[in-house]
PDB file of N, CA and C in Angstrom:
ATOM      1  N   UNK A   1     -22.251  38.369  66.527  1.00  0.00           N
ATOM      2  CA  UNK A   1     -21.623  39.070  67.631  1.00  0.00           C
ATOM      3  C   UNK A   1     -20.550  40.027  67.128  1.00  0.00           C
ATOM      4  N   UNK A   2     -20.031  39.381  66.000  1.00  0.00           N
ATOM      5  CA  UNK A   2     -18.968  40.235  65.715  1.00  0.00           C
ATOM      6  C   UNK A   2     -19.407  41.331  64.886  1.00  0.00           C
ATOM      7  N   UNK A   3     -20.293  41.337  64.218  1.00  0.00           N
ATOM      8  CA  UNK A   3     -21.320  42.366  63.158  1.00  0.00           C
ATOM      9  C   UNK A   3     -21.596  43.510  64.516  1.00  0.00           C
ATOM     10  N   UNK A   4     -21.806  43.009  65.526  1.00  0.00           N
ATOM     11  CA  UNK A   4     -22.212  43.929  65.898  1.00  0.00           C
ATOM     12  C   UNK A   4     -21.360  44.945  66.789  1.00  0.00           C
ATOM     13  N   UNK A   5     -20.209  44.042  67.537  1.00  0.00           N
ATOM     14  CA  UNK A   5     -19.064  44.942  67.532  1.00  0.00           C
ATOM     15  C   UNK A   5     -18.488  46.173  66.563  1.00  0.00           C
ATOM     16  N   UNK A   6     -18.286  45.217  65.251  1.00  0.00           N
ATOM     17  CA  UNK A   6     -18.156  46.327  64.626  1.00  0.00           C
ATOM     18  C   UNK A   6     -19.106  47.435  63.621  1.00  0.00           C
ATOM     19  N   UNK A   7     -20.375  47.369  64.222  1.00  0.00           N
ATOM     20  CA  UNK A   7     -21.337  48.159  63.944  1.00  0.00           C
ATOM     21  C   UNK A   7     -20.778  49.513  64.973  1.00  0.00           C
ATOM     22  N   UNK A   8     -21.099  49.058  66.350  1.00  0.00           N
ATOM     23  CA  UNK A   8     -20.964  50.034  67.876  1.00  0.00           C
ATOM     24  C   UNK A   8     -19.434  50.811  67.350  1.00  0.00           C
ATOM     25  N   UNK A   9     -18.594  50.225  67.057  1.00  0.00           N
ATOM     26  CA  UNK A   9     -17.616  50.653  66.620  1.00  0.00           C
ATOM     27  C   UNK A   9     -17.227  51.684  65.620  1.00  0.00           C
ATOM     28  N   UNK A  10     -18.448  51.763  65.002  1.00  0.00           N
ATOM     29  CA  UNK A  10     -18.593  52.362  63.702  1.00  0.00           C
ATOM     30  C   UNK A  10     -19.378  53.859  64.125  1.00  0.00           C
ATOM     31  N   UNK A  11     -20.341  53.633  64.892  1.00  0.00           N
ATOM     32  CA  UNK A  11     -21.117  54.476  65.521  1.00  0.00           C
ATOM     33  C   UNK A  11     -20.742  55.767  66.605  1.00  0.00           C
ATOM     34  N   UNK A  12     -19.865  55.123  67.167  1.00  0.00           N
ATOM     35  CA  UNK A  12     -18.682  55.585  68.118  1.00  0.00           C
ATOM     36  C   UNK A  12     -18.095  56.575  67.847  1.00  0.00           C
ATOM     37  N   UNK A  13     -17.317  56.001  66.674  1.00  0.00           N
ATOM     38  CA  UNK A  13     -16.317  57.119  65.724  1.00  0.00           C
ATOM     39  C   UNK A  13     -16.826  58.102  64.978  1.00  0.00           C
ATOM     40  N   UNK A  14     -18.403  57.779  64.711  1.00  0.00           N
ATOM     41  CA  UNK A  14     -18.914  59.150  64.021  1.00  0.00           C
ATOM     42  C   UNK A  14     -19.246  59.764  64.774  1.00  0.00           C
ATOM     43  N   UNK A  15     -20.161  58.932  66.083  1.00  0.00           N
ATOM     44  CA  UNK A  15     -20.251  60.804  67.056  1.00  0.00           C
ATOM     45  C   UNK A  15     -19.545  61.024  67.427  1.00  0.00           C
ATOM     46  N   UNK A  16     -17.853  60.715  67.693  1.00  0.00           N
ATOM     47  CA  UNK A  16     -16.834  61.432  68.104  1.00  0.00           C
ATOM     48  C   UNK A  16     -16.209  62.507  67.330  1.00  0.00           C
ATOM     49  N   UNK A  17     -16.265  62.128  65.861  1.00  0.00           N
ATOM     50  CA  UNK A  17     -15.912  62.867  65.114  1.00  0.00           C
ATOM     51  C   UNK A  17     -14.781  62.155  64.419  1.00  0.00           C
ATOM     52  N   UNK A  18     -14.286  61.216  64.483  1.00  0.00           N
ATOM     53  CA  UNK A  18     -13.353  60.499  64.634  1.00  0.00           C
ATOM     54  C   UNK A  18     -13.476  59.922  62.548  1.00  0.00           C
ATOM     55  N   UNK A  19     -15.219  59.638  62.589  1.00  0.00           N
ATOM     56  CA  UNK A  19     -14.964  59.190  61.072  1.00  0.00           C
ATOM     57  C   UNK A  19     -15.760  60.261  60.632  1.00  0.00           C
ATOM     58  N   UNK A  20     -15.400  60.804  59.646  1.00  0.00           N
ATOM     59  CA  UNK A  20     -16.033  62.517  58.720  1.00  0.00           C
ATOM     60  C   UNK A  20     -16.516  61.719  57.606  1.00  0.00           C
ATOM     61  N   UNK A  21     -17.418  62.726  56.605  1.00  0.00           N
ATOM     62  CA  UNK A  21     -18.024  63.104  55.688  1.00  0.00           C
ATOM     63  C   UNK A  21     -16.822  63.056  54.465  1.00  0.00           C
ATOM     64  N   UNK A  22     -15.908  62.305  53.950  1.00  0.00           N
ATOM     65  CA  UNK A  22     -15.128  62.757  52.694  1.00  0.00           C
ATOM     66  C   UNK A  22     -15.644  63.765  51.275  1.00  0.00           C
ATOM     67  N   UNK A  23     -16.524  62.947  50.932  1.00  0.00           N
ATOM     68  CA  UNK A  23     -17.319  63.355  50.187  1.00  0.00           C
ATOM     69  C   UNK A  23     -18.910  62.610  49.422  1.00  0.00           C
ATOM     70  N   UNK A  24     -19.614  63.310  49.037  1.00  0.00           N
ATOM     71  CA  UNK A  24     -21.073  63.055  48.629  1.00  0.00           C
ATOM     72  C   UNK A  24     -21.474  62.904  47.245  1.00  0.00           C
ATOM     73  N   UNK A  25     -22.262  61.792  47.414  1.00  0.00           N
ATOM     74  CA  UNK A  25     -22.141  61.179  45.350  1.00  0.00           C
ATOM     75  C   UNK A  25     -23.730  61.265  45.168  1.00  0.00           C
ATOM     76  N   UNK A  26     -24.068  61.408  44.456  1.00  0.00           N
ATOM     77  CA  UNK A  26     -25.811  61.509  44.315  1.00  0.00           C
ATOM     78  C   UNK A  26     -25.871  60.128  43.165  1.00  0.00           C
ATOM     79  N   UNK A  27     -26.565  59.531  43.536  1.00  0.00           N
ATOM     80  CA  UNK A  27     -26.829  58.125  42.630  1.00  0.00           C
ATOM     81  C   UNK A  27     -28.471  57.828  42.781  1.00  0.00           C
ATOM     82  N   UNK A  28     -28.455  56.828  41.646  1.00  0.00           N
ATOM     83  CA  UNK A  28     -30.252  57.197  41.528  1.00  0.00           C
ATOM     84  C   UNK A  28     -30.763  55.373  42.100  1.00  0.00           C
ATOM     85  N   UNK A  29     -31.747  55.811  42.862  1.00  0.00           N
ATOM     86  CA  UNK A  29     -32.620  54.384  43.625  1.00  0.00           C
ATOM     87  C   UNK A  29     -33.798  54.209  43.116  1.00  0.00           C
ATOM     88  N   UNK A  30     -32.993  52.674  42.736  1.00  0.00           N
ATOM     89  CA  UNK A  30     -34.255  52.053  41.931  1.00  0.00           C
ATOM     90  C   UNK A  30     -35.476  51.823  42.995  1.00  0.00           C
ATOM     91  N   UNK A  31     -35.167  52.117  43.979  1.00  0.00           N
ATOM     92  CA  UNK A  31     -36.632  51.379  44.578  1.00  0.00           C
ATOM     93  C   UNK A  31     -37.358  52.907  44.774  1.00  0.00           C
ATOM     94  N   UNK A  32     -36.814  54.002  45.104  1.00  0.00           N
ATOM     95  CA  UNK A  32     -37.509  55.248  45.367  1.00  0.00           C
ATOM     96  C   UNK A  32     -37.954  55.946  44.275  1.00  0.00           C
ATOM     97  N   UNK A  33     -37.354  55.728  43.220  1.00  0.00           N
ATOM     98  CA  UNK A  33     -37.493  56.045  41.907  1.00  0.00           C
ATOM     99  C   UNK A  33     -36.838  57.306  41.815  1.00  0.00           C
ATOM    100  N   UNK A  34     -35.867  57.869  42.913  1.00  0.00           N
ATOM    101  CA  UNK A  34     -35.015  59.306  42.534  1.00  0.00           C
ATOM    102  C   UNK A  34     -33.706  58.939  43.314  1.00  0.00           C
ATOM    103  N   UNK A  35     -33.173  60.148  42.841  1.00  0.00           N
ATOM    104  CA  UNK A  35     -31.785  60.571  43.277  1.00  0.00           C
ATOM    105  C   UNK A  35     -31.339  60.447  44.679  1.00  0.00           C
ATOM    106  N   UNK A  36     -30.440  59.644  45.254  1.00  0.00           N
ATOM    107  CA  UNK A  36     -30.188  59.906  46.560  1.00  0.00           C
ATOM    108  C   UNK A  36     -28.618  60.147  46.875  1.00  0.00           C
ATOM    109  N   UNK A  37     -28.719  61.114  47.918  1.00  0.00           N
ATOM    110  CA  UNK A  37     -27.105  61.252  48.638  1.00  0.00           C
ATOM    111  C   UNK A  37     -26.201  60.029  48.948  1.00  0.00           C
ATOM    112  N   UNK A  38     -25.632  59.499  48.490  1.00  0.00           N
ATOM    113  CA  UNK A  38     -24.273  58.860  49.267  1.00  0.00           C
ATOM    114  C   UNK A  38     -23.156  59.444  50.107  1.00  0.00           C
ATOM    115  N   UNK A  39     -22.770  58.908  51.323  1.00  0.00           N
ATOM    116  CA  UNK A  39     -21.890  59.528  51.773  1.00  0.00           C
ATOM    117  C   UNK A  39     -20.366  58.648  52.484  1.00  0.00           C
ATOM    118  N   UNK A  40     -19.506  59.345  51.381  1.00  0.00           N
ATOM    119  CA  UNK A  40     -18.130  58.016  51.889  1.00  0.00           C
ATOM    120  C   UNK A  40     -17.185  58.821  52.931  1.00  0.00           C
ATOM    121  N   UNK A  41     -17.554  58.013  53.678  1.00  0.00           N
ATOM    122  CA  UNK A  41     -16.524  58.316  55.210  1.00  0.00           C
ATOM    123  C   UNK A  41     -15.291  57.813  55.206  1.00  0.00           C
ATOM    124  N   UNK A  42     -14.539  58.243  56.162  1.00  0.00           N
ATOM    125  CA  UNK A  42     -13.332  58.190  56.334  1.00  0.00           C
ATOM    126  C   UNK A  42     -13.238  56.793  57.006  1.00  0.00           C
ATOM    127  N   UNK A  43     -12.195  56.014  57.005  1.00  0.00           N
ATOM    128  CA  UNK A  43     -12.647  54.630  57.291  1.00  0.00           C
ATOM    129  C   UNK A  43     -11.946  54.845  58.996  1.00  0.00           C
ATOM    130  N   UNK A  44     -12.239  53.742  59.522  1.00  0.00           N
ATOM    131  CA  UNK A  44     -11.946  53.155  61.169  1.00  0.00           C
ATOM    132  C   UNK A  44     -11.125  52.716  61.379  1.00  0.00           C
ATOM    133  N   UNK A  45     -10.035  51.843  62.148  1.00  0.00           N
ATOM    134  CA  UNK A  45      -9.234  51.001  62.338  1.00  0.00           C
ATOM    135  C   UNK A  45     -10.055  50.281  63.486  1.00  0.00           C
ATOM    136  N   UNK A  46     -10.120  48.861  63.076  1.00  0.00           N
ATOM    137  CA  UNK A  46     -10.887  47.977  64.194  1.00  0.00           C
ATOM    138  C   UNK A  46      -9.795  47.336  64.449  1.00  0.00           C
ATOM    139  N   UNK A  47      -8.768  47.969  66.313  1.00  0.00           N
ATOM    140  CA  UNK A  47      -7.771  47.225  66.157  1.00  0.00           C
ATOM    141  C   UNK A  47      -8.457  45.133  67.081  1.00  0.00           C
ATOM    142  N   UNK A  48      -9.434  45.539  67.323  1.00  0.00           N
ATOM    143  CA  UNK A  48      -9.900  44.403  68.023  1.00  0.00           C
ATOM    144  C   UNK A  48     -10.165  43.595  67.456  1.00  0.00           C
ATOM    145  N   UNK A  49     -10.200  43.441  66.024  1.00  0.00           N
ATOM    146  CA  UNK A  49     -10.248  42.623  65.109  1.00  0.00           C
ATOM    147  C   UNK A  49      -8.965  41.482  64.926  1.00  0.00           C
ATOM    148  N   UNK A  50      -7.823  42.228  64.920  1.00  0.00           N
ATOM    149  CA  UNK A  50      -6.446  42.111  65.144  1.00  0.00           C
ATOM    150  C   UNK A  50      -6.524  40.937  66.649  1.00  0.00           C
ATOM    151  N   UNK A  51      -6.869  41.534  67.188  1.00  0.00           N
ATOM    152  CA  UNK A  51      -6.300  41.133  68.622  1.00  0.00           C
ATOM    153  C   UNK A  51      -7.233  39.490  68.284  1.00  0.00           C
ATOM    154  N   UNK A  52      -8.313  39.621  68.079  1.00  0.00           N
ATOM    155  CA  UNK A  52      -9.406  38.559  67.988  1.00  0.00           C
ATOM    156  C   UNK A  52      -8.256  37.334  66.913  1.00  0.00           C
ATOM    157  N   UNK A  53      -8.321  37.598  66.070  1.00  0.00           N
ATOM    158  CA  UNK A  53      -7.558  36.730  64.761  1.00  0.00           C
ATOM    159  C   UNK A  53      -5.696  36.245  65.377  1.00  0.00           C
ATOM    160  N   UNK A  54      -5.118  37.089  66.340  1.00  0.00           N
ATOM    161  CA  UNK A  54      -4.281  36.692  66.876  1.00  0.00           C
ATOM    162  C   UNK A  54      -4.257  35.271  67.854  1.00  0.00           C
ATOM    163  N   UNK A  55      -5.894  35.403  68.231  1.00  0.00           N
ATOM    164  CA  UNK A  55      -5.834  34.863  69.820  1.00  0.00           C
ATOM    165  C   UNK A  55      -5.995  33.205  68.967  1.00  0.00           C
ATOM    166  N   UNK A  56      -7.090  33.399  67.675  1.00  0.00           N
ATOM    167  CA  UNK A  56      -7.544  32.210  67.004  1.00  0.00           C
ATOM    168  C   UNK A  56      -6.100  31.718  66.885  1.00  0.00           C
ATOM    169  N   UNK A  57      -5.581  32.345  66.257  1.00  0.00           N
ATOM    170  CA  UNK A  57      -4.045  31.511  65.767  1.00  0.00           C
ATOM    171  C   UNK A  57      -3.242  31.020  66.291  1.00  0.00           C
ATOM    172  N   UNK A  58      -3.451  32.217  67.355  1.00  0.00           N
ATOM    173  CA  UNK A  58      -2.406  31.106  68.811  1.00  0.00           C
ATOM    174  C   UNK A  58      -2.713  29.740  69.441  1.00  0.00           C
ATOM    175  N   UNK A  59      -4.022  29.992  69.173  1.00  0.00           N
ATOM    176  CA  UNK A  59      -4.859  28.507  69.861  1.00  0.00           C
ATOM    177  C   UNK A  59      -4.326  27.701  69.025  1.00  0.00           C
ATOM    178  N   UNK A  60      -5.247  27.887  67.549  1.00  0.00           N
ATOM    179  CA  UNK A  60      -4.532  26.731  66.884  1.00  0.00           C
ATOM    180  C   UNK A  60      -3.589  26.451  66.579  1.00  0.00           C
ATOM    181  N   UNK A  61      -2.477  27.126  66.790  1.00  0.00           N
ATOM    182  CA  UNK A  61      -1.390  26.440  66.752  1.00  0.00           C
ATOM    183  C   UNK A  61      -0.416  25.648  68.027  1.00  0.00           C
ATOM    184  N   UNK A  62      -1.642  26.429  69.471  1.00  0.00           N
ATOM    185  CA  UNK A  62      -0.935  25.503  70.276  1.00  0.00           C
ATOM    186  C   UNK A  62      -1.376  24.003  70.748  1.00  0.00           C
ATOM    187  N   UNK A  63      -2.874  23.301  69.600  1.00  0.00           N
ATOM    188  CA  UNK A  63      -3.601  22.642  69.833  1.00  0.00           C
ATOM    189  C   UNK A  63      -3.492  21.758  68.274  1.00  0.00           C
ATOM    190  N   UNK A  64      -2.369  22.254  67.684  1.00  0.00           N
ATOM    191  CA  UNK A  64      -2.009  21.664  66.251  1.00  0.00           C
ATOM    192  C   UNK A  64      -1.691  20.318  66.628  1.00  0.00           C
ATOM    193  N   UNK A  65      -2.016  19.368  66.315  1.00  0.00           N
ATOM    194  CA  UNK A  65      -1.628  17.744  65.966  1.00  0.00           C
ATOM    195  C   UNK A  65      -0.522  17.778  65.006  1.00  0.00           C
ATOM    196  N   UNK A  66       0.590  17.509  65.397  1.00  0.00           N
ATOM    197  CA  UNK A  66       1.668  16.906  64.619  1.00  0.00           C
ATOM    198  C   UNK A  66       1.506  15.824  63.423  1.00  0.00           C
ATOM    199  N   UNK A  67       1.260  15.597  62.479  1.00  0.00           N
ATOM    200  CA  UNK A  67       0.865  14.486  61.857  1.00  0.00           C
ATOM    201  C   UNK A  67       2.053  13.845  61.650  1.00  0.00           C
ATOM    202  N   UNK A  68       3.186  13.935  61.283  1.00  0.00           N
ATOM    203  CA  UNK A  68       4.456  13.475  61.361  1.00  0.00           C
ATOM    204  C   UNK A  68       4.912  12.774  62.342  1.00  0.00           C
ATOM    205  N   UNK A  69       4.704  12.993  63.421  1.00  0.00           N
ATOM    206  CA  UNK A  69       4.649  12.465  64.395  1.00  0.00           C
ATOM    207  C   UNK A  69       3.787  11.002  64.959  1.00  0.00           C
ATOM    208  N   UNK A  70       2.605  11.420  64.252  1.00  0.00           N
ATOM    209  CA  UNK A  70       1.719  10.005  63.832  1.00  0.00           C
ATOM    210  C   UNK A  70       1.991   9.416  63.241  1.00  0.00           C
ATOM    211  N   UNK A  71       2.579   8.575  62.255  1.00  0.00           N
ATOM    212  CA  UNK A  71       2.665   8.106  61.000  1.00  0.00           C
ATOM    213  C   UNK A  71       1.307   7.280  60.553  1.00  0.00           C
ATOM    214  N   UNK A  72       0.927   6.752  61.800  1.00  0.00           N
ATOM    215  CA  UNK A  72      -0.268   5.576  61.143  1.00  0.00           C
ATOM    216  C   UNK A  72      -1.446   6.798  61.687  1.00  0.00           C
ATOM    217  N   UNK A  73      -2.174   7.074  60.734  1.00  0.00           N
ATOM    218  CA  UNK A  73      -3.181   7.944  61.100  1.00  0.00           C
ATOM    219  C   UNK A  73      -4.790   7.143  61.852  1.00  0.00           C
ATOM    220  N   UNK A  74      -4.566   5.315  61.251  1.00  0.00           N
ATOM    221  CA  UNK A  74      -5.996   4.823  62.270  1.00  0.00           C
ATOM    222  C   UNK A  74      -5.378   4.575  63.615  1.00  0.00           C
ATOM    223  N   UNK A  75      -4.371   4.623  63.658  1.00  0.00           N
ATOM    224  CA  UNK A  75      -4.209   4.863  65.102  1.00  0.00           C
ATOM    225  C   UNK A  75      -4.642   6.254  65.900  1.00  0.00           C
ATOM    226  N   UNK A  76      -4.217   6.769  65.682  1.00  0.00           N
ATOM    227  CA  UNK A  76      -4.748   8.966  65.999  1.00  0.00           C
ATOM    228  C   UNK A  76      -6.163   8.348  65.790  1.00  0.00           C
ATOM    229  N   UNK A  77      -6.967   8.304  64.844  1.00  0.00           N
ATOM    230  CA  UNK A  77      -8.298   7.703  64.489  1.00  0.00           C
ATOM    231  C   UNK A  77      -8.784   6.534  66.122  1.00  0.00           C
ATOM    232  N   UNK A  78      -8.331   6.295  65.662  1.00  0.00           N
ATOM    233  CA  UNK A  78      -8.841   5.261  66.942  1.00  0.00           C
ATOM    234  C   UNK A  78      -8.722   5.805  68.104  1.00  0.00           C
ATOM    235  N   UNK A  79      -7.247   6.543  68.349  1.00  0.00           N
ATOM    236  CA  UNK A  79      -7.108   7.599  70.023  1.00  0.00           C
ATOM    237  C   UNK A  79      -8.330   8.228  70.161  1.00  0.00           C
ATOM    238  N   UNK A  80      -8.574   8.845  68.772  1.00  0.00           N
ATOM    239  CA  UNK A  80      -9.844   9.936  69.248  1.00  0.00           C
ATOM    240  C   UNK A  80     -11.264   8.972  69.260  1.00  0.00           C
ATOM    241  N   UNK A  81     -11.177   8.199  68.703  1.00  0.00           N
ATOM    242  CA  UNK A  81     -12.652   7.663  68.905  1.00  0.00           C
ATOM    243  C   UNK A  81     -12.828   6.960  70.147  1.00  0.00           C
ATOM    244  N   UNK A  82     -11.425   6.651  70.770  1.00  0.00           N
ATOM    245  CA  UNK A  82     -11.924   6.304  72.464  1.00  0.00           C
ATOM    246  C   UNK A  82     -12.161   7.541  73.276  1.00  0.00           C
ATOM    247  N   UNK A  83     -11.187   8.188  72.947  1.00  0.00           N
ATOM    248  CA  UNK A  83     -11.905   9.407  73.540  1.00  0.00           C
ATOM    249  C   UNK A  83     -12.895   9.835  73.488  1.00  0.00           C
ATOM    250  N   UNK A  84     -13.488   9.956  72.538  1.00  0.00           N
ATOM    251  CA  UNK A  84     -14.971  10.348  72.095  1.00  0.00           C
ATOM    252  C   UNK A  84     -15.837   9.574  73.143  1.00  0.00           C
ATOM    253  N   UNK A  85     -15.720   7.992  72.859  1.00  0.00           N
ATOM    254  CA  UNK A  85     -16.482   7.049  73.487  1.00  0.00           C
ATOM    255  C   UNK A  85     -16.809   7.137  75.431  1.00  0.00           C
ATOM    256  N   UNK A  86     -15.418   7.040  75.539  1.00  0.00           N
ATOM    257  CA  UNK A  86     -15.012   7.580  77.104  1.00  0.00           C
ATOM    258  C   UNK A  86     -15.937   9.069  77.851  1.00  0.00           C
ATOM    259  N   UNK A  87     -15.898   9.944  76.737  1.00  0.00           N
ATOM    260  CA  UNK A  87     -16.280  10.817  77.491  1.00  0.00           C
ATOM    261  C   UNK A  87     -18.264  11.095  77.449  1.00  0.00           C
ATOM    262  N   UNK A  88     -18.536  10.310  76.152  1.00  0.00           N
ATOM    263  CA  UNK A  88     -19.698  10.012  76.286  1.00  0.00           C
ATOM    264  C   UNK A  88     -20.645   8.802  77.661  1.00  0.00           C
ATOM    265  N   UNK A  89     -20.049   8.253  77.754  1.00  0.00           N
ATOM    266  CA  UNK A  89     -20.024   7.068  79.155  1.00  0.00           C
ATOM    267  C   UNK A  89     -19.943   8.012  79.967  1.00  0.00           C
ATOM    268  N   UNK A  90     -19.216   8.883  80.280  1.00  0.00           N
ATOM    269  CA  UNK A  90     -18.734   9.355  81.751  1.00  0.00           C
ATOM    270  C   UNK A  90     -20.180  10.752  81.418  1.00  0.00           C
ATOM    271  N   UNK A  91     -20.533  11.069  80.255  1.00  0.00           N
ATOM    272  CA  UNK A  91     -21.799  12.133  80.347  1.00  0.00           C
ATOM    273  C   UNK A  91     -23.449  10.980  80.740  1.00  0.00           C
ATOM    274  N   UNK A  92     -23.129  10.418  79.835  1.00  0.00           N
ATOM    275  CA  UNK A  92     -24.466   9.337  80.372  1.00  0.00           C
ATOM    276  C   UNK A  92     -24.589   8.861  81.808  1.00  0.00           C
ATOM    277  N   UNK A  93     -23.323   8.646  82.277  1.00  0.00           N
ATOM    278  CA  UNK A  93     -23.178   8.072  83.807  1.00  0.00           C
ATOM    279  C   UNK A  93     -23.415   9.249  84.731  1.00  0.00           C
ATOM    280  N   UNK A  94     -23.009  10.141  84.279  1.00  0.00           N
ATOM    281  CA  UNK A  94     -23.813  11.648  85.094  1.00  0.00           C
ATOM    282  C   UNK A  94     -25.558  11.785  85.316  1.00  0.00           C
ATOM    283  N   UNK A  95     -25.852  11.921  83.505  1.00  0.00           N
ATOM    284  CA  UNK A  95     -26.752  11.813  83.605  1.00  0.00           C
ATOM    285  C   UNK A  95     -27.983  11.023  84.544  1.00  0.00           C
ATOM    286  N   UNK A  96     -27.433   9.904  84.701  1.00  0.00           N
ATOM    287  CA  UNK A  96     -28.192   8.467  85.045  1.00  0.00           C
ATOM    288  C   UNK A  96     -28.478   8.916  86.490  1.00  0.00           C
ATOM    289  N   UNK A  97     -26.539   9.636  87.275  1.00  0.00           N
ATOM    290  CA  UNK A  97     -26.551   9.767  88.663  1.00  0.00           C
ATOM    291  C   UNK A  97     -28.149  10.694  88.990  1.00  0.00           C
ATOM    292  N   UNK A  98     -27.679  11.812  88.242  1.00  0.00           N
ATOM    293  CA  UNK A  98     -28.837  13.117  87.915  1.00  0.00           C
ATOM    294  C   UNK A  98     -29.921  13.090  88.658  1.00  0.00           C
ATOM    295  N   UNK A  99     -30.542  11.812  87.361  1.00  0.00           N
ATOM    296  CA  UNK A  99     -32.123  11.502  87.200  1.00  0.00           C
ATOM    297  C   UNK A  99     -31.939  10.855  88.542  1.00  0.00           C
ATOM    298  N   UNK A 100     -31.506   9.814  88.907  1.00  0.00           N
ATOM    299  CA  UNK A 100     -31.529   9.029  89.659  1.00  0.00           C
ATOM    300  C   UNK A 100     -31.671   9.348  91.374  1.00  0.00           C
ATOM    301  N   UNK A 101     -31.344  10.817  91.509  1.00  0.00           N
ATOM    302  CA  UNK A 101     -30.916  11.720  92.594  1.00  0.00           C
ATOM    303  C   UNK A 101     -32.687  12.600  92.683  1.00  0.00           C
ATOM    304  N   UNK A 102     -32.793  13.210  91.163  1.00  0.00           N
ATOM    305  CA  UNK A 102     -34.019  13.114  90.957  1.00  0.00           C
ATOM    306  C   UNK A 102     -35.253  12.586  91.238  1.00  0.00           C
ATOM    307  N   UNK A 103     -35.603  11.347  91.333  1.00  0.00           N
ATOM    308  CA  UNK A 103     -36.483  10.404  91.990  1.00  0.00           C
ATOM    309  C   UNK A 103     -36.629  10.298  92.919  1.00  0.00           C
ATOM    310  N   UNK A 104     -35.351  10.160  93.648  1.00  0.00           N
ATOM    311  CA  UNK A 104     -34.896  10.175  95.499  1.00  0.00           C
ATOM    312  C   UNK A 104     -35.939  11.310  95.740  1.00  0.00           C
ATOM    313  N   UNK A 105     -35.616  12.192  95.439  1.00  0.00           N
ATOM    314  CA  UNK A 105     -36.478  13.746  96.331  1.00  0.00           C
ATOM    315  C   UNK A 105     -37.813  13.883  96.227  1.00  0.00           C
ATOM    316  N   UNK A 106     -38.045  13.084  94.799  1.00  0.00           N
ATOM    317  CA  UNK A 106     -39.450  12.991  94.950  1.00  0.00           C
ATOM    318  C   UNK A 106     -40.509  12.217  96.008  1.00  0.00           C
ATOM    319  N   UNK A 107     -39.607  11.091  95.862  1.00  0.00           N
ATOM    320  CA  UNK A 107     -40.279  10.181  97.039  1.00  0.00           C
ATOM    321  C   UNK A 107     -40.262  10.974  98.650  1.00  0.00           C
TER     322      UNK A 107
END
């Protein structure tokens, strides 16, 4: 997804005019067996890149676990594995309602 943002991005700026032609290198291709043009452009600023890597950081740091705060870590260990457990029960017990709601309509 993000390749391709900054593909469109890339595309943008050349038909605007925005990224130019610097200059042209002729280098030889092994697969064509001759000489071909290179051409190095003027580079882009992807400020959305920025904005993207900001948003990650903010998260994680507002979703950071204190470990200091833990001292015994099988405890944290154990918090999360009820959690885990808990919320698997409460998806199966959906499920069950689901199917079960399922059958009803058939009959």
């Amino acid at each position: 997804m993000l390749a391709v943002l900054h593909f469109n991005q890339i595309r943008d700026a050349e038909e605007s005019g925005e990224r130019v032609v610097l200059r042209e290198k002729r280098v030889f291709s092994k697969a064509k067996g001759d000489f071909v043009v290179k051409r190095m452009k003027s580079e882009v600023h992807h400020s959305w890149k920025n904005v993207i890597a900001d948003a990650v950081i903010e998260q994680k740091l507002t979703h950071l676990i204190n470990l200091e705060e833990n001292d015994d870590l099988e405890d944290l260990e154990n918090d999360l594995d009820v959690d885990i457990d808990d919320n698997l029960a409460d998806l199966f017990t959906n499920l069950e309602f689901i199917e079960s709601e399922d059958e009803a309509d058939e009959e």
